[in-house]
Structure formats: structure tokens, C-alpha cells
Protein backbone atom coordinates (compact mmCIF):
# COMPACT_ATOMS: atom_id res chain seq x y z
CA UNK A 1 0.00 0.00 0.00
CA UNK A 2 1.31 3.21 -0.99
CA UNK A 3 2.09 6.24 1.42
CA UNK A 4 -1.28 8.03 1.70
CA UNK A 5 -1.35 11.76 -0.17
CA UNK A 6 -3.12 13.04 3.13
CA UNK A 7 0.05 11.98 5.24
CA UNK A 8 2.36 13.54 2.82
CA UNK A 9 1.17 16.81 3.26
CA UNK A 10 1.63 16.95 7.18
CA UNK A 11 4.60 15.17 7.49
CA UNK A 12 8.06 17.26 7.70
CA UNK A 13 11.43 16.75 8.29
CA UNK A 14 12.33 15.87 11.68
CA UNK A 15 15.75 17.76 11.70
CA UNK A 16 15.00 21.11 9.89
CA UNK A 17 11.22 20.85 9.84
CA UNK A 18 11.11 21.47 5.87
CA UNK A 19 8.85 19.22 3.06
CA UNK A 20 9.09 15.80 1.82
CA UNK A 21 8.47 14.08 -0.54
CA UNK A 22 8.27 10.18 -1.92
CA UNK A 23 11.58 8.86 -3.25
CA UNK A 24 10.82 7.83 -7.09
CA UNK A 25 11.92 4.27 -6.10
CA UNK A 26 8.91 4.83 -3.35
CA UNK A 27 10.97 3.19 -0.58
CA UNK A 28 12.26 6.65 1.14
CA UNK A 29 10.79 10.00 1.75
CA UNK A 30 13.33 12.58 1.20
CA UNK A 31 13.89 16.45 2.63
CA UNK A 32 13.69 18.80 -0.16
CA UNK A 33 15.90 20.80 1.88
CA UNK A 34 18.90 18.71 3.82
CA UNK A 35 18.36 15.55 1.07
CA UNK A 36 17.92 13.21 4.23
CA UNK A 37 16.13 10.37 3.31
CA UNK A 38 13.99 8.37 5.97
CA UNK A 39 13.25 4.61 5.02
CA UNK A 40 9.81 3.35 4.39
CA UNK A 41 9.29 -0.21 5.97
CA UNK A 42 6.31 -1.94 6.02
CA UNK A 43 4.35 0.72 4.97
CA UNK A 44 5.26 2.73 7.74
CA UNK A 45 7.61 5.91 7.25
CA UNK A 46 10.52 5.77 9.72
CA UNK A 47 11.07 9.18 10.89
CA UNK A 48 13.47 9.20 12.82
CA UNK A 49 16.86 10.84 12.07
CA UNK A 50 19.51 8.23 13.35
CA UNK A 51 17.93 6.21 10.63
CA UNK A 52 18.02 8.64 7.88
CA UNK A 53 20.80 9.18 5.28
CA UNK A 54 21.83 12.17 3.68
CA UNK A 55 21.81 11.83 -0.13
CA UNK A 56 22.37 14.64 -3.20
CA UNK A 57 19.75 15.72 -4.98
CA UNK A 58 17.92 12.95 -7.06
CA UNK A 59 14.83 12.70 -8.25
CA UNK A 60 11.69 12.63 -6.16
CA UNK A 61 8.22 11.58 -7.04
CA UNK A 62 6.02 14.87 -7.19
């Protein structure tokens, strides 16, 4: 199942409290802002930052 649109638009980056949005792979959400990206596992975002990693700027799913 697929990360509800709804949850998307209230969820922010834990560390600098900016957007995210869906990886295009769909297994991350990614910071627009510091390019952390938090794991998606079992349907269930993992926000938490000690399990977030910092990538550049790739594509994200809009």
C-alpha cells in the first residue's frame, strides 16, 4: 500500500522541519531541503533521524 497523499502533506522533516516528498523508487521520503532520506518499511515511514541518510539531490516523485 502506498504512502497516503493526506500523510504527505503533514509530514516534515524531523531535523530542519522542511517538506518531503516520496523517493521515485517509493521506498524513502526525502527532505527537499537537507536531502535526508527516511526509510519506508512496512508501509510505515521511519522518521526518525539516526535512521536517515543524507543523499544529493535525485529525483523525487512529485
Amino acid at each position: 500500500m502506498p504512502i497516503d497523499p493526506k500523510l504527505l502533506e503533514i509530514l516534515a522533516c524531523p531535523v530542519c522541519k522542511t517538506e518531503i516528498k516520496l523517493t521515485a523508487d517509493e521506498k524513502g521520503l526525502k527532505c527537499v531541503k537537507c536531502h535526508r532520506v527516511y526509510p519506508i518499511r512496512d508501509d510505515i515511514p521511519v522518521m526518525l533521524i539516526d535512521e536517515a541518510k543524507i543523499e544529493p539531490n535525485r529525483e523525487t516523485k512529485d
